[in-house]
Protein backbone atom coordinates (compact mmCIF):
# COMPACT_ATOMS: atom_id res chain seq x y z
CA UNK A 1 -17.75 -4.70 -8.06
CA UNK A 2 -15.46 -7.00 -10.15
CA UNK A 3 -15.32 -10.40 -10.14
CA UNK A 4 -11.37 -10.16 -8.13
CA UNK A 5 -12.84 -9.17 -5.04
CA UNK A 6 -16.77 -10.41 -4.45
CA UNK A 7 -15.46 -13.78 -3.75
CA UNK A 8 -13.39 -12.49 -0.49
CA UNK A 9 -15.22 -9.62 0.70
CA UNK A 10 -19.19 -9.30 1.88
CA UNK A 11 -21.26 -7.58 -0.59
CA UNK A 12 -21.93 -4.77 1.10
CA UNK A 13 -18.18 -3.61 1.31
CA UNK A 14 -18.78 -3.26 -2.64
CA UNK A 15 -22.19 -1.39 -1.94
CA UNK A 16 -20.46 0.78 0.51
CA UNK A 17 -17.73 1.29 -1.95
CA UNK A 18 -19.94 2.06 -4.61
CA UNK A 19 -22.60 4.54 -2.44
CA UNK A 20 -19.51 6.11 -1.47
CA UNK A 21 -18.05 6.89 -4.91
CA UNK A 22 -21.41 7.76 -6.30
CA UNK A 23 -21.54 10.41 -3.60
CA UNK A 24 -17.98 11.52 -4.61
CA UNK A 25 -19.07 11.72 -7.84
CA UNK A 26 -22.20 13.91 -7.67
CA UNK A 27 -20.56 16.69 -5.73
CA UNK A 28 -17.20 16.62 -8.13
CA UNK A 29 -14.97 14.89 -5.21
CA UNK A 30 -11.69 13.41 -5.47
CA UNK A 31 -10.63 10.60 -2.99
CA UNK A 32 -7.49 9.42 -1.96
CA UNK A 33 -6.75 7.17 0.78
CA UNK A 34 -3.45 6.37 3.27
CA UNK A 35 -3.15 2.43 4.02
CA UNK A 36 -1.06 0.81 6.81
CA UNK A 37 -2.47 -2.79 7.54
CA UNK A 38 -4.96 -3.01 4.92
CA UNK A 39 -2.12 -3.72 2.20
CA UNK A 40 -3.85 -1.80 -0.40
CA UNK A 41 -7.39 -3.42 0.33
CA UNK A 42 -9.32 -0.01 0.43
CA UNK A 43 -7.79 1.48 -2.80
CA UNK A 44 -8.66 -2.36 -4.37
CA UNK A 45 -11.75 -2.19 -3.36
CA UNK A 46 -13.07 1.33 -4.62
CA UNK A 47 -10.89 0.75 -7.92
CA UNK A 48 -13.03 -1.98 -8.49
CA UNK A 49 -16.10 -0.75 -8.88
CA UNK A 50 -17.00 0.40 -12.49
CA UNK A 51 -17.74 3.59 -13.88
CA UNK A 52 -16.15 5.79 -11.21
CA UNK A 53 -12.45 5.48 -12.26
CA UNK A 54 -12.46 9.67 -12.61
CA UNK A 55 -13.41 9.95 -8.75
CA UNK A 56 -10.21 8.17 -6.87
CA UNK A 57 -7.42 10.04 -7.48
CA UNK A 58 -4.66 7.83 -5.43
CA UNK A 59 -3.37 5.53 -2.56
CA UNK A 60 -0.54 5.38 -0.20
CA UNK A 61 0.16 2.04 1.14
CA UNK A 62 2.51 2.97 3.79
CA UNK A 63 3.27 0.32 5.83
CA UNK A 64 6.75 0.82 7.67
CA UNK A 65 6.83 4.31 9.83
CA UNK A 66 9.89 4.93 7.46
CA UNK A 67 7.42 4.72 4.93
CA UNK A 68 4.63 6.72 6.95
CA UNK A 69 7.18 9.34 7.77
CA UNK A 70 8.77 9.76 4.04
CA UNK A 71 5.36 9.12 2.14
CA UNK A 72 2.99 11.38 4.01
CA UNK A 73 5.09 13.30 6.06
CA UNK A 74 3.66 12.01 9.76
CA UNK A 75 5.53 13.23 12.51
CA UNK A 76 7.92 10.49 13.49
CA UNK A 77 7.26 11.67 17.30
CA UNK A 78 3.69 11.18 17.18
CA UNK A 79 4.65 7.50 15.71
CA UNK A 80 7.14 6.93 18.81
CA UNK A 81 4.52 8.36 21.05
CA UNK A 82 1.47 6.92 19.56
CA UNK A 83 2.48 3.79 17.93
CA UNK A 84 2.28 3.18 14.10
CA UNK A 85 -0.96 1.14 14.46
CA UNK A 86 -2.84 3.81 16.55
CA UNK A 87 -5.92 6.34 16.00
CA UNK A 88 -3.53 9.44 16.09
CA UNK A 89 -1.23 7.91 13.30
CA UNK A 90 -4.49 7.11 11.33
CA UNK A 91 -5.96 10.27 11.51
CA UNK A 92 -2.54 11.98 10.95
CA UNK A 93 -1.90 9.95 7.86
CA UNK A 94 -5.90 10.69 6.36
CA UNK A 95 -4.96 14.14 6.54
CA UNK A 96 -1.67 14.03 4.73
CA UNK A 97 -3.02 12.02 1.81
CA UNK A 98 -4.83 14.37 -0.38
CA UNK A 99 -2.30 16.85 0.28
CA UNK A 100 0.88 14.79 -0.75
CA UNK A 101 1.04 16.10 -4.74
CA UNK A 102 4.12 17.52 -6.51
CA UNK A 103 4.43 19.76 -4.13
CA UNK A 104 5.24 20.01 -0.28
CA UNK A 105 1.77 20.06 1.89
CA UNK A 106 1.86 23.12 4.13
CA UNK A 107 3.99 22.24 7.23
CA UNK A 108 0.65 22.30 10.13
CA UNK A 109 -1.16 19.88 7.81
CA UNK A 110 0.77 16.71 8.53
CA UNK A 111 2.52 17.58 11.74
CA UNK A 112 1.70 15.88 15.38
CA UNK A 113 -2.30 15.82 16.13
CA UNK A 114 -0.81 17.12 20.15
């Protein structure tokens, strides 16, 4: 890890960070990650650590449901019935990450988990 974030975070948050893009790595894996309440944390953190620039791919910092909704296409009913800051938007937002590229993601990926 860099010198930007050892200071604030344990150390193993950077070992994590690192095992995990090493393992990314060896099996040819792109990562990309949906924020809420972390602010960005998560994609700082595993853009930190050296030598594994060509695994992450990209980050959504989505903090407003506008933004959840518009961004990574979560079902603004699930958000009304869940609650932005729930496990169902969390989930629905992981799975609408990697899919949100030029293109639209097929309509059942990003829809209501119920």
């Amino acid at each position: 890890m860099g010198d930007a974030t050892l200071p604030v975070l344990p150390q193993r948050i950077g070992h994590a960070a690192r095992d995990l893009l090493k393992a990314a790595s060896e099996v040819e894996f792109k990562l990309a990650v949906a924020e809420s309440c972390t602010g960005g944390l998560l994609a700082a953190v595993l853009t930190d650590v050296e030598g594994y620039g060509h695994v992450f791919d990209r980050g959504f910092v989505t903090y407003s449901e506008d933004a959840k909704c518009e961004l990574l296409g979560v079902d603004r009913a699930l958000i009304e019935r869940c609650g932005a800051v729930s496990r169902d938007v969390a989930l629905a937002m992981a799975r609408c990450a990697p899919w949100r590229r030029i293109c639209r993601p097929p309509a059942a990926s990003c829809q209501s988990t119920h």
